[in-house]
PDB file of N, CA and C in Angstrom:
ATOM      1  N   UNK A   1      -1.320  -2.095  19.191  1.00  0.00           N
ATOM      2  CA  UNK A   1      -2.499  -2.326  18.388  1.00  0.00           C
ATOM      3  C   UNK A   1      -2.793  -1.057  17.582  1.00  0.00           C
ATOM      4  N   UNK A   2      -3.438  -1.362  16.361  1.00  0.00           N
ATOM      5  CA  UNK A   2      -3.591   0.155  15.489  1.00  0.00           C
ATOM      6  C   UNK A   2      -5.209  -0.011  15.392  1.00  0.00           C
ATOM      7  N   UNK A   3      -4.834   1.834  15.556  1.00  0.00           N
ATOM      8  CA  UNK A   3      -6.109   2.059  15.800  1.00  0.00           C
ATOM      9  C   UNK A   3      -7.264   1.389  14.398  1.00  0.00           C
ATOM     10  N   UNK A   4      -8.301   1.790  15.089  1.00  0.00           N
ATOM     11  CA  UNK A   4      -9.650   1.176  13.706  1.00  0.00           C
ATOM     12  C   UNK A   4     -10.370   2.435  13.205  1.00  0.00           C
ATOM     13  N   UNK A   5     -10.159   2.419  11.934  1.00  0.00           N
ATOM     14  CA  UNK A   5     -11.071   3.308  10.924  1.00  0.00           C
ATOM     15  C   UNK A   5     -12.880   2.636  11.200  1.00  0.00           C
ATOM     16  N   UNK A   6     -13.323   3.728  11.340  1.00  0.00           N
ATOM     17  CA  UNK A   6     -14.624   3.396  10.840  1.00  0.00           C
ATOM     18  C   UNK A   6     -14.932   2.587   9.354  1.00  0.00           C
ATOM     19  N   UNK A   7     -15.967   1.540   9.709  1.00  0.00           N
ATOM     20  CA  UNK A   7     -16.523   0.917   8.833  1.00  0.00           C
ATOM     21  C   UNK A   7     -17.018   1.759   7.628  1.00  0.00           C
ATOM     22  N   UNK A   8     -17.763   2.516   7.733  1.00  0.00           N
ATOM     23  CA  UNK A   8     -17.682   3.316   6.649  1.00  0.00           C
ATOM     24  C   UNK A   8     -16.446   3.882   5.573  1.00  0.00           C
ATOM     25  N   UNK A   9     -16.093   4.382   6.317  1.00  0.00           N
ATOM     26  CA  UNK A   9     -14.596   4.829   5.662  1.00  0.00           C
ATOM     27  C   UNK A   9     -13.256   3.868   5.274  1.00  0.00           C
ATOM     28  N   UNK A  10     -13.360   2.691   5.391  1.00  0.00           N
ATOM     29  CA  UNK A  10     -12.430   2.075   5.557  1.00  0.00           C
ATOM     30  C   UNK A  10     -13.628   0.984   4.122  1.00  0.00           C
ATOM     31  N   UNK A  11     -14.898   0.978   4.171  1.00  0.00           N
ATOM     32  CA  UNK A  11     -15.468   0.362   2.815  1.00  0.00           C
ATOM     33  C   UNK A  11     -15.434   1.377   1.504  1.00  0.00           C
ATOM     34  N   UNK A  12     -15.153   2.493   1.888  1.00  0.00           N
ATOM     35  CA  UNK A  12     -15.310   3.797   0.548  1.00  0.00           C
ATOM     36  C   UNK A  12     -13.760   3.408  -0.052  1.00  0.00           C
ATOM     37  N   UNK A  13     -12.664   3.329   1.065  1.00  0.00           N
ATOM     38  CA  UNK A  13     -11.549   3.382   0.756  1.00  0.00           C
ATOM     39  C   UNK A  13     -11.199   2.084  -0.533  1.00  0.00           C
ATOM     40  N   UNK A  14     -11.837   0.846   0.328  1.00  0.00           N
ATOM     41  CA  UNK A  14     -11.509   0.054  -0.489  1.00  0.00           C
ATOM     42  C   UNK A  14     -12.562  -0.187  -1.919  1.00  0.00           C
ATOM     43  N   UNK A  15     -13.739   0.555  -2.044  1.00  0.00           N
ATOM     44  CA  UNK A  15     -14.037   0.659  -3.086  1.00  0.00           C
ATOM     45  C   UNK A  15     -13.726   1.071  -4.146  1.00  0.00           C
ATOM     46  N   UNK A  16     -13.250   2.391  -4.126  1.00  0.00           N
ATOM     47  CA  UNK A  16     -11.892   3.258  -4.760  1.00  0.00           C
ATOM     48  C   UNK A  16     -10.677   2.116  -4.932  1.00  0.00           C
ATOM     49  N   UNK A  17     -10.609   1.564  -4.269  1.00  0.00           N
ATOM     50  CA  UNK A  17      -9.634   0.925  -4.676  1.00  0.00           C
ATOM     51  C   UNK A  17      -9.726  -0.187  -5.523  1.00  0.00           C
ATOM     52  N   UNK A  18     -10.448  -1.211  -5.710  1.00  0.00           N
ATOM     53  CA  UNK A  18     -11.120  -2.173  -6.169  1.00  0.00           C
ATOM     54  C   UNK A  18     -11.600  -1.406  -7.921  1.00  0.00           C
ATOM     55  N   UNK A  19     -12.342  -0.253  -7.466  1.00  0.00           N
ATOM     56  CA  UNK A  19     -12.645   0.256  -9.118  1.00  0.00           C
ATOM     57  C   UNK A  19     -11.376   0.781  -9.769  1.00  0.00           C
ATOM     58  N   UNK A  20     -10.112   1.233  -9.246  1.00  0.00           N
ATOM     59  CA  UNK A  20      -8.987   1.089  -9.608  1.00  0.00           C
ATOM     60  C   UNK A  20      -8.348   0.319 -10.483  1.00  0.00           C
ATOM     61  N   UNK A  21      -8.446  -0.877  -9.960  1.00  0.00           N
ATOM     62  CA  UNK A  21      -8.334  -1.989 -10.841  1.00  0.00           C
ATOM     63  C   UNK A  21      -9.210  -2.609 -11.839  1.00  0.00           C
ATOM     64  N   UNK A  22      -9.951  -1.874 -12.198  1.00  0.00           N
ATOM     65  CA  UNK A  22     -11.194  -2.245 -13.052  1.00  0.00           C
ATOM     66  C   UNK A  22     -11.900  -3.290 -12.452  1.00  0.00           C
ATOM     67  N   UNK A  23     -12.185  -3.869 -11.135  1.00  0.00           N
ATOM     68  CA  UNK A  23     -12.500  -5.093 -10.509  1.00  0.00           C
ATOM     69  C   UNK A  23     -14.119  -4.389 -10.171  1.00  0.00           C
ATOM     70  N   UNK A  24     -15.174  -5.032 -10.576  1.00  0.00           N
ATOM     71  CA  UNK A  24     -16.538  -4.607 -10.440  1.00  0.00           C
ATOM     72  C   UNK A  24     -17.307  -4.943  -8.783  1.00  0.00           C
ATOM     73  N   UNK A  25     -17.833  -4.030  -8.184  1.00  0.00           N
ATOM     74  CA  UNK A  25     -18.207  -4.138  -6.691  1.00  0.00           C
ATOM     75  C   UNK A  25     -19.294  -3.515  -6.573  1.00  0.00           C
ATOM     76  N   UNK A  26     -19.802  -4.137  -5.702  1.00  0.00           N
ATOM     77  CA  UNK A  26     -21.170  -3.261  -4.949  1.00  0.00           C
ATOM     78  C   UNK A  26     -21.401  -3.784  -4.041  1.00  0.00           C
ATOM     79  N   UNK A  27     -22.010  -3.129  -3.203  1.00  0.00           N
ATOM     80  CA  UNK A  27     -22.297  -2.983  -1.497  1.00  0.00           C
ATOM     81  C   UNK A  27     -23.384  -3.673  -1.674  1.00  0.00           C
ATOM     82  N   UNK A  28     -23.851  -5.091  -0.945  1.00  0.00           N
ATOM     83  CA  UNK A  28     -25.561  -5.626  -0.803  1.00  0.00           C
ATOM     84  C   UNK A  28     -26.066  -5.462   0.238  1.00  0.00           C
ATOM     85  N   UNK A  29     -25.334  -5.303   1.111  1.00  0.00           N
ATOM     86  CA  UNK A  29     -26.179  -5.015   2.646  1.00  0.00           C
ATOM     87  C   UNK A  29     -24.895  -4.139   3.625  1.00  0.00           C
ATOM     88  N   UNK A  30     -25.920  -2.557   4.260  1.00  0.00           N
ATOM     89  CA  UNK A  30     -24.986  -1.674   4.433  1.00  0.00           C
ATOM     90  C   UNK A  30     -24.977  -2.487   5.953  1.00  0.00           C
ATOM     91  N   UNK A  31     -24.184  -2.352   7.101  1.00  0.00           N
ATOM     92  CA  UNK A  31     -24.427  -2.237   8.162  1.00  0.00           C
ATOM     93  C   UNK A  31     -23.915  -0.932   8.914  1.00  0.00           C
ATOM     94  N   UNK A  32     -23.202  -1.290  10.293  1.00  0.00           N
ATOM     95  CA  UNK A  32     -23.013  -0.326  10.860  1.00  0.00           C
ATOM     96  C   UNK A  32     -21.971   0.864  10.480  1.00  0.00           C
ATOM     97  N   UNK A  33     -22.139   2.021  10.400  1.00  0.00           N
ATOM     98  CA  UNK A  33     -21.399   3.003   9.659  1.00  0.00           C
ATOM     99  C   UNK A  33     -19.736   2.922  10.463  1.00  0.00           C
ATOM    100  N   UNK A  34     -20.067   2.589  11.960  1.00  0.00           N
ATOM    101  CA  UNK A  34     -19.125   3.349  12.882  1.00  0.00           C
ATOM    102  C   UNK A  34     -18.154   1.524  12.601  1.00  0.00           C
ATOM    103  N   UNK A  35     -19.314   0.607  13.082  1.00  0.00           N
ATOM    104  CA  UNK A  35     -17.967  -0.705  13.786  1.00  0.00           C
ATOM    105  C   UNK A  35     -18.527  -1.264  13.380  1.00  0.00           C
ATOM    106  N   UNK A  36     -19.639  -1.831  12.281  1.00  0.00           N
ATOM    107  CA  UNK A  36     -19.904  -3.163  11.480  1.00  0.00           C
ATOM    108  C   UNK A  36     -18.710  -3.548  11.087  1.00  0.00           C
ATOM    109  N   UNK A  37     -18.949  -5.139  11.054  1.00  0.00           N
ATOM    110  CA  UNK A  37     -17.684  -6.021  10.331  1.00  0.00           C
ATOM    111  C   UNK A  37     -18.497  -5.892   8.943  1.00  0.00           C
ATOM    112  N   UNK A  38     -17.497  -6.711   8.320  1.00  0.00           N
ATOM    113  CA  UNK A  38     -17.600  -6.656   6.497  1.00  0.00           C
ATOM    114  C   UNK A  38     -17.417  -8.118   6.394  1.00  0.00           C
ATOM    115  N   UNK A  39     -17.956  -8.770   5.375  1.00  0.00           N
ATOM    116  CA  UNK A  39     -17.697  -9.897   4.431  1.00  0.00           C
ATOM    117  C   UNK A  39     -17.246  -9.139   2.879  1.00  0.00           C
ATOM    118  N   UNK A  40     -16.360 -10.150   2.505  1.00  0.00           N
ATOM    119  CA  UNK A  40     -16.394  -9.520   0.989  1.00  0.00           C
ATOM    120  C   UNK A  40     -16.063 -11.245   0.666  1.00  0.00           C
ATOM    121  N   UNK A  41     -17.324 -10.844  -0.825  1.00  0.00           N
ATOM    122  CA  UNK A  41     -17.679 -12.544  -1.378  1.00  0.00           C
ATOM    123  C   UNK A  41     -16.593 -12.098  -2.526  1.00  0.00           C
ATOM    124  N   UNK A  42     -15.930 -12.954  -3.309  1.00  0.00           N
ATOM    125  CA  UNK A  42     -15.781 -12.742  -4.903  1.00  0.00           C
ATOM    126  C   UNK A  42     -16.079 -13.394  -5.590  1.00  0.00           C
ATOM    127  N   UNK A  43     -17.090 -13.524  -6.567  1.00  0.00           N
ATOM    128  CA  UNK A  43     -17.369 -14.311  -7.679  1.00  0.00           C
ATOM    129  C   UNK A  43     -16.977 -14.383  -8.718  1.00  0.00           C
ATOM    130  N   UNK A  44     -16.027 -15.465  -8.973  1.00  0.00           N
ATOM    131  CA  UNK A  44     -15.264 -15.475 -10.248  1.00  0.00           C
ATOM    132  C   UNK A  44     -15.712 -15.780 -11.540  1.00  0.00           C
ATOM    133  N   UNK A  45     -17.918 -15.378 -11.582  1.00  0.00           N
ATOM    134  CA  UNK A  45     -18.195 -15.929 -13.198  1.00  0.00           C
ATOM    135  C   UNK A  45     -18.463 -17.323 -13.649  1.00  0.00           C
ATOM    136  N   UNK A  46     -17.885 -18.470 -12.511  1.00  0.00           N
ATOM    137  CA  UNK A  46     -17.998 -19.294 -12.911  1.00  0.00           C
ATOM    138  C   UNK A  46     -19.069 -20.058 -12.400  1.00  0.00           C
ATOM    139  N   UNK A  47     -20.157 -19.640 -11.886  1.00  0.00           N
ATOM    140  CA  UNK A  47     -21.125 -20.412 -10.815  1.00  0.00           C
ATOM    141  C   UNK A  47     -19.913 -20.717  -9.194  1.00  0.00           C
ATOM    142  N   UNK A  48     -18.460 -20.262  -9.236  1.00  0.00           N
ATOM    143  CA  UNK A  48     -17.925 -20.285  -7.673  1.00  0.00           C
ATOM    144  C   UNK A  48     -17.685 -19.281  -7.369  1.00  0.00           C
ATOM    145  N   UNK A  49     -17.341 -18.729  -5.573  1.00  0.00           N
ATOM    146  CA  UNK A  49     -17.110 -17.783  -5.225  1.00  0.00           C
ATOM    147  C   UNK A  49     -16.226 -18.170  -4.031  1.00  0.00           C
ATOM    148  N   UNK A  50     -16.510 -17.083  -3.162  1.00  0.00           N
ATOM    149  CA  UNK A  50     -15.199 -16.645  -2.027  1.00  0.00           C
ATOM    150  C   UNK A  50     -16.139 -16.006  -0.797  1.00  0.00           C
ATOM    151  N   UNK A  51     -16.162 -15.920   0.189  1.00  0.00           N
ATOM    152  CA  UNK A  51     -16.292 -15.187   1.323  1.00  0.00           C
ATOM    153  C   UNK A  51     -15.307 -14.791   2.334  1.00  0.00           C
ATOM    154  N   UNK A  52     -14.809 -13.884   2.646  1.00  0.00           N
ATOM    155  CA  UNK A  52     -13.730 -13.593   3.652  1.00  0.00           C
ATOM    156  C   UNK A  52     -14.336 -12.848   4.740  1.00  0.00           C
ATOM    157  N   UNK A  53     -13.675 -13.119   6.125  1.00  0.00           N
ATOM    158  CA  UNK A  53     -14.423 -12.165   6.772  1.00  0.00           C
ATOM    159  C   UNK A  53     -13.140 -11.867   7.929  1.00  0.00           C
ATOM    160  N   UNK A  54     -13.125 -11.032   8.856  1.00  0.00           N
ATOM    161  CA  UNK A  54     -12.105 -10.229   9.120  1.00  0.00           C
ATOM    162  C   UNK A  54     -12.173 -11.621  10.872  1.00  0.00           C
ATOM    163  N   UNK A  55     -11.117 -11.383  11.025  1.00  0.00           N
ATOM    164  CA  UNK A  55     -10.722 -12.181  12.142  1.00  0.00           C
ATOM    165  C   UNK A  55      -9.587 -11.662  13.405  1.00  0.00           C
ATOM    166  N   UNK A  56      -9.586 -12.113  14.255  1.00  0.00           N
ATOM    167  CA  UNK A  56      -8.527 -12.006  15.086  1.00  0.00           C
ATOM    168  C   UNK A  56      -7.466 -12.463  15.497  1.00  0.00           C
ATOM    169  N   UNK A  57      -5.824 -12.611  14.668  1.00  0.00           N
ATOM    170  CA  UNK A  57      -5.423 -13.644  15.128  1.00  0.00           C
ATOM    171  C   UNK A  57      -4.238 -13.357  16.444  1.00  0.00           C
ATOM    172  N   UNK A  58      -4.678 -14.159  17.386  1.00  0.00           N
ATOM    173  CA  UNK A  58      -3.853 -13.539  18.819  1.00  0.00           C
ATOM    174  C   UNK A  58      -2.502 -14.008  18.146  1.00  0.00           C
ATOM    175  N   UNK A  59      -1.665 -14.937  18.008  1.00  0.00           N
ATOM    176  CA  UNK A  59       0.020 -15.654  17.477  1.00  0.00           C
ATOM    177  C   UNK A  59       0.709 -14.145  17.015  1.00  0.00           C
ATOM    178  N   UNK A  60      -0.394 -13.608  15.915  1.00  0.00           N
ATOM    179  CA  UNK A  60       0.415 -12.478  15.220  1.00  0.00           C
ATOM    180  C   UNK A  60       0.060 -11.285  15.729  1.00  0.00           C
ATOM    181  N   UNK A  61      -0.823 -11.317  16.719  1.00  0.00           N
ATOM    182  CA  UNK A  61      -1.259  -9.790  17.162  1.00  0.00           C
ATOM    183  C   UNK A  61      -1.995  -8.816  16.582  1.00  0.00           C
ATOM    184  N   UNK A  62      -2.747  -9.201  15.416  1.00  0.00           N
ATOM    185  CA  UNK A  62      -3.384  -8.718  14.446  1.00  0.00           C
ATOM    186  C   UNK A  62      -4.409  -8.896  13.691  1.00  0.00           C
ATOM    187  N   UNK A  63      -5.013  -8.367  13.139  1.00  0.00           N
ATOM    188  CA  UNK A  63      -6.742  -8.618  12.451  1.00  0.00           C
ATOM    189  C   UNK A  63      -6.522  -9.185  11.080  1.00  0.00           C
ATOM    190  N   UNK A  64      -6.866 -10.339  10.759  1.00  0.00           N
ATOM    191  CA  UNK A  64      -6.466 -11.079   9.007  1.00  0.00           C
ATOM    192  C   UNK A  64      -7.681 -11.257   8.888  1.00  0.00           C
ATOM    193  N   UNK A  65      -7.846 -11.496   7.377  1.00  0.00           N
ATOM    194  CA  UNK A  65      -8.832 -12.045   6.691  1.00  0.00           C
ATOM    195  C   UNK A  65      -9.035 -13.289   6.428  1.00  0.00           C
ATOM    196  N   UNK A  66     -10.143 -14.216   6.764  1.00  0.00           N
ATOM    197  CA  UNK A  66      -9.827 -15.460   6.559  1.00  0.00           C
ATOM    198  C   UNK A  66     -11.477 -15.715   5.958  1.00  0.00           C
ATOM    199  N   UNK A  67     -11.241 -17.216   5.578  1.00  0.00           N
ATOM    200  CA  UNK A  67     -12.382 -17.461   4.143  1.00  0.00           C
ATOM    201  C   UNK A  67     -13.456 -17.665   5.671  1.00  0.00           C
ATOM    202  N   UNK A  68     -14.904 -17.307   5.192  1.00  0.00           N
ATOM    203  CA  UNK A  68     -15.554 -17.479   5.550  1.00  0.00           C
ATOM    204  C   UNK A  68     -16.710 -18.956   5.216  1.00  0.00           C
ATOM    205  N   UNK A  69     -16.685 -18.584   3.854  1.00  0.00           N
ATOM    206  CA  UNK A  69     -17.309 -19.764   2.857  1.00  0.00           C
ATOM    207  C   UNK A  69     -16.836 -19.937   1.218  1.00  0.00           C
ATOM    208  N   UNK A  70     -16.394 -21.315   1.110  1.00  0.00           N
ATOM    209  CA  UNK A  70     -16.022 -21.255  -0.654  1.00  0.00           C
ATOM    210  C   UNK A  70     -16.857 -22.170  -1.338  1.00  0.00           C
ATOM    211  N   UNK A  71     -16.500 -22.429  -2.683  1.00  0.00           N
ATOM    212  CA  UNK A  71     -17.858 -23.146  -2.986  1.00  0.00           C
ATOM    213  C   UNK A  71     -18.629 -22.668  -4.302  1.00  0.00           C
ATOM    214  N   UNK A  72     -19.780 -23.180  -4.462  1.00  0.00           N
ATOM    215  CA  UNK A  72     -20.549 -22.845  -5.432  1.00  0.00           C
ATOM    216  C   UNK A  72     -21.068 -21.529  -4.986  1.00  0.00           C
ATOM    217  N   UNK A  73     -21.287 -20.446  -5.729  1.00  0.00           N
ATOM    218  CA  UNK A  73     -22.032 -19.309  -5.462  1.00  0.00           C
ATOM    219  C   UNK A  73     -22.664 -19.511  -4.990  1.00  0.00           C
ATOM    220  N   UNK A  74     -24.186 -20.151  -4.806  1.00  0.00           N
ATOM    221  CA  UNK A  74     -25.164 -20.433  -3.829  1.00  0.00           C
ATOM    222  C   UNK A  74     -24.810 -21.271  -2.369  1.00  0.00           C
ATOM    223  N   UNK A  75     -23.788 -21.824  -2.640  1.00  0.00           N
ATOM    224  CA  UNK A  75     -23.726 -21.937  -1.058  1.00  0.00           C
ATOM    225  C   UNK A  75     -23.213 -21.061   0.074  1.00  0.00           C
ATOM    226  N   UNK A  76     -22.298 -20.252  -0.819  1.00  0.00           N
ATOM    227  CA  UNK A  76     -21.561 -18.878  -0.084  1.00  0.00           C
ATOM    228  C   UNK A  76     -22.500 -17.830   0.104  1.00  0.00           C
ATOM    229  N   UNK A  77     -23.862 -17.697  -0.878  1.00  0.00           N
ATOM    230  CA  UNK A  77     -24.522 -16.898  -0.633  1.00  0.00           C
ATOM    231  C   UNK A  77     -25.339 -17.412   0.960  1.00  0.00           C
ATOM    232  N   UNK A  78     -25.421 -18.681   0.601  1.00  0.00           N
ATOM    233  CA  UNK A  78     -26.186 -19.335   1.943  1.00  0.00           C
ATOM    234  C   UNK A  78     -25.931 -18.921   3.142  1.00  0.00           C
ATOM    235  N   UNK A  79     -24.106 -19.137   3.268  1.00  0.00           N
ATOM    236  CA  UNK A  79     -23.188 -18.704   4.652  1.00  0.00           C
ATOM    237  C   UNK A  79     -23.620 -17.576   4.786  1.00  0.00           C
ATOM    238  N   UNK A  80     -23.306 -16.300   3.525  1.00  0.00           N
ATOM    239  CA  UNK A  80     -23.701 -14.739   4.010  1.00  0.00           C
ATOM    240  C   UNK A  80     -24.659 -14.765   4.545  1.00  0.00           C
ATOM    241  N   UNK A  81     -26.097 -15.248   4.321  1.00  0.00           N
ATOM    242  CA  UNK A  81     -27.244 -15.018   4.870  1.00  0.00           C
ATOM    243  C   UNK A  81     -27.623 -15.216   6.104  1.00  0.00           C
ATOM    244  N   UNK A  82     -26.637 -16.783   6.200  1.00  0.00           N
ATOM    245  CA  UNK A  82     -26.359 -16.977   7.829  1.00  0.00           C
ATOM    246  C   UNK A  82     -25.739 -16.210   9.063  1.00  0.00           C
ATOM    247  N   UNK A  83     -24.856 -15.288   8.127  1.00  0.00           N
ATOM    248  CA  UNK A  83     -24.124 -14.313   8.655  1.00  0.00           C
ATOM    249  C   UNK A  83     -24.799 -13.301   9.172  1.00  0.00           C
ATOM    250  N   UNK A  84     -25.712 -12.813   7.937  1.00  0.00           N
ATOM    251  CA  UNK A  84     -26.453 -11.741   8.355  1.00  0.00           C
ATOM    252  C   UNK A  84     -27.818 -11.585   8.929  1.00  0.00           C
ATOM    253  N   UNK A  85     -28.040 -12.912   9.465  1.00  0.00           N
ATOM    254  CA  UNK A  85     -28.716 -13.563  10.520  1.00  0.00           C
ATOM    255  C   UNK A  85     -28.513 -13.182  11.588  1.00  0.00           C
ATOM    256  N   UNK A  86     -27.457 -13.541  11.826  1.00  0.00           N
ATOM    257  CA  UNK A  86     -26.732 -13.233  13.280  1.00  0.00           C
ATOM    258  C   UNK A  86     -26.119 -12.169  13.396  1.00  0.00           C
ATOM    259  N   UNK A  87     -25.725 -10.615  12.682  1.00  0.00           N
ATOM    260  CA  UNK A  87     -25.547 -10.164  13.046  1.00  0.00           C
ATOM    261  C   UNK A  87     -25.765  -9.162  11.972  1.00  0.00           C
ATOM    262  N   UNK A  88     -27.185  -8.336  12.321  1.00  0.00           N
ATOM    263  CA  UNK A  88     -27.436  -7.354  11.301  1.00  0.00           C
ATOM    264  C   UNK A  88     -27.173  -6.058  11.250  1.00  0.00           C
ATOM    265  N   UNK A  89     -25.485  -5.841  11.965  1.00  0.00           N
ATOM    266  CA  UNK A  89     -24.977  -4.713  11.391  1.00  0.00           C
ATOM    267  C   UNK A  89     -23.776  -5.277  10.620  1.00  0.00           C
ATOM    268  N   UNK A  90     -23.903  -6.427  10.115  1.00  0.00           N
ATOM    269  CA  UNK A  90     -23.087  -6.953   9.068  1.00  0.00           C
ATOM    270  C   UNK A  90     -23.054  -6.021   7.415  1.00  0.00           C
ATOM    271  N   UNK A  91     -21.810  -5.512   7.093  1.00  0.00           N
ATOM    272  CA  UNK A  91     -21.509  -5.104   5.897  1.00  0.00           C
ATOM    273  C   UNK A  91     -21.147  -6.179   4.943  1.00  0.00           C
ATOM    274  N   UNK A  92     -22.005  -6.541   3.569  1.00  0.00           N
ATOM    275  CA  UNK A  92     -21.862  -7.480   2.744  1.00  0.00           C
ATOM    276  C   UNK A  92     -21.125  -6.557   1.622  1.00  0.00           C
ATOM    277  N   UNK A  93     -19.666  -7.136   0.760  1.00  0.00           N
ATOM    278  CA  UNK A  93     -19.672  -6.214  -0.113  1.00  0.00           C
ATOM    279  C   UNK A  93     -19.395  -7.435  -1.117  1.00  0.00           C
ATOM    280  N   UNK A  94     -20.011  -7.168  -2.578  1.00  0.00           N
ATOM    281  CA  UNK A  94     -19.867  -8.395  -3.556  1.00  0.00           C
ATOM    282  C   UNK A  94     -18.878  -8.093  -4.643  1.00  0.00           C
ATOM    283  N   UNK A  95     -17.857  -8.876  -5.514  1.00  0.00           N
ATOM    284  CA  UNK A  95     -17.584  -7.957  -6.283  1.00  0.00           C
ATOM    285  C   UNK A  95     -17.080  -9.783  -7.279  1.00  0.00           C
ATOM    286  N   UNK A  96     -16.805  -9.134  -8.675  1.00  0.00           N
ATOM    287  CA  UNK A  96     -16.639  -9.851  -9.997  1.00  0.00           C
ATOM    288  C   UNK A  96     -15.514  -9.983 -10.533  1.00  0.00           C
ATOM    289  N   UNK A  97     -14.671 -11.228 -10.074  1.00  0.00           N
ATOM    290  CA  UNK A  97     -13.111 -10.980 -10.872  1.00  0.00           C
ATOM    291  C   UNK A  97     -13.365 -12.157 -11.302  1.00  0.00           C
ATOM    292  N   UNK A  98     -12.863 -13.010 -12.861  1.00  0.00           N
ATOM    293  CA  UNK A  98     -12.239 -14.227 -12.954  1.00  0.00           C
ATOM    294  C   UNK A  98     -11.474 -14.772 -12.442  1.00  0.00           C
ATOM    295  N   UNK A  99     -10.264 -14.166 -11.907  1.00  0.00           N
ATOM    296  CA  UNK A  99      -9.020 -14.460 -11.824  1.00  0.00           C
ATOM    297  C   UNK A  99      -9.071 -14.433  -9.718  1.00  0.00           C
ATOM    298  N   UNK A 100     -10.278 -14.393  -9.346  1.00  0.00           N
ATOM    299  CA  UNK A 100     -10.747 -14.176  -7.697  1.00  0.00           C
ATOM    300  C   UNK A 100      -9.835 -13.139  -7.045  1.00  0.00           C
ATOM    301  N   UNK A 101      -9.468 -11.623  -7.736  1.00  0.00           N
ATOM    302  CA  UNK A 101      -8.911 -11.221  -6.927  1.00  0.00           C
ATOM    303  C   UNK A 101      -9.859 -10.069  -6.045  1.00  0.00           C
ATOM    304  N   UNK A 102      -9.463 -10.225  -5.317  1.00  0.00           N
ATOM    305  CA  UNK A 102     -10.110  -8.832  -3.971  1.00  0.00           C
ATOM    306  C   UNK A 102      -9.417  -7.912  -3.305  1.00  0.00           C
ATOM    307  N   UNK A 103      -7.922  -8.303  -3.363  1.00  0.00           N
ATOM    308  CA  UNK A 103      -6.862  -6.824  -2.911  1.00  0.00           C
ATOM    309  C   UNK A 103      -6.509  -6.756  -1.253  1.00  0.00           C
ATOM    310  N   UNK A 104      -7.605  -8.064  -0.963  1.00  0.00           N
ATOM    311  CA  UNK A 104      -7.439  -7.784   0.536  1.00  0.00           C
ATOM    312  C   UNK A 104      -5.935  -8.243   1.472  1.00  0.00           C
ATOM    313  N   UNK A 105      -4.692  -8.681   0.681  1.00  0.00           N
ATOM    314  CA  UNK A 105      -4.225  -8.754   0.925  1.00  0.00           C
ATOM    315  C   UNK A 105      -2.769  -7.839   1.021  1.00  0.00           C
ATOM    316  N   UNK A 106      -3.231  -7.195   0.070  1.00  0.00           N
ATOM    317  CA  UNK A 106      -2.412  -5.366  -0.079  1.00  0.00           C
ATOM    318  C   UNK A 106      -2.598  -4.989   1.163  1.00  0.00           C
ATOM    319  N   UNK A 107      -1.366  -3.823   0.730  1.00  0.00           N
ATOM    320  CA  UNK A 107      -0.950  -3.180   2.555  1.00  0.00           C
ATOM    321  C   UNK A 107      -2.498  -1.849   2.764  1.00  0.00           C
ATOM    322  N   UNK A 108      -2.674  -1.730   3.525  1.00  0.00           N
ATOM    323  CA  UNK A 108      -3.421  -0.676   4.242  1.00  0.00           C
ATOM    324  C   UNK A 108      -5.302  -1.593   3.941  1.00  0.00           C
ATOM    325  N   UNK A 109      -5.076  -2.969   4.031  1.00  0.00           N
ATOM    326  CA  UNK A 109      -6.776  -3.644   3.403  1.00  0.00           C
ATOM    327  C   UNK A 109      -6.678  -4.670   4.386  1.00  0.00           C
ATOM    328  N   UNK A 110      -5.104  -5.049   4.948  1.00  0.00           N
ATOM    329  CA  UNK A 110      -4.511  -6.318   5.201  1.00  0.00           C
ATOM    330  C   UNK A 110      -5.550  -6.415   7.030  1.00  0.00           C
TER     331      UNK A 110
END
C-alpha cells in the first residue's frame, strides 16, 4: 500500500496542476488539512457536471476515483451538499472545462 500525502498537499499539488492546463478551479469548501477526502465536481458550461470522489477498490488493491453524482449542475450540487452533510471535513474542489476534463486520471492524481 502507498503511503498518503496529506490532504492539503496533495489539493495544492493538483491545483498547480489543473492551472497548468489552463483548466479554471477553486476550492468551495476547505476540510481537513491532514486526512479530509475531496470531491472534485467538473462543470462543463453547459448547465451539466461531474462529481468524483475517491474510493477503495479491494480487486485492485488501490484508491480510484469514481463518479459520485452526474447530471444537471444542480443536482450534483445537491449530492455535494449531501456529502458535506455527512461529513464536514469534506474537501469540495470545483473546476470549468467544456470538454469535462479533471486530470484525475494522470499518474501521481490516479
Amino acid at each position: 500500500m502507498q503511503p498518503r500525502l496529506a490532504t492539503d498537499l496533495w489539493v495544492s499539488a493538483y491545483l498547480a496542476r489543473l492551472r497548468l492546463a489552463d483548466i479554471p478551479v477553486y476550492v468551495t469548501a476547505k476540510g481537513d488539512a491532514t486526512a479530509g477526502a475531496v470531491v472534485v465536481k467538473c462543470a462543463t458550461l453547459d448547465g451539466q457536471a461531474q462529481a468524483w470522489q475517491r474510493s477503495y477498490d479491494l480487486t485492485a488493491d488501490r484508491r480510484v476515483w469514481v463518479i459520485l453524482a452526474a447530471g444537471s449542475e444542480t443536482e450534483v450540487d445537491a449530492a455535494i451538499t449531501r456529502a458535506r452533510r455527512g461529513d464536514p471535513d469534506l474537501w469540495v474542489i470545483e473546476l470549468e472545462d467544456r470538454a469535462g476534463r479533471s486530470l484525475l486520471e494522470e499518474p501521481g492524481l490516479d
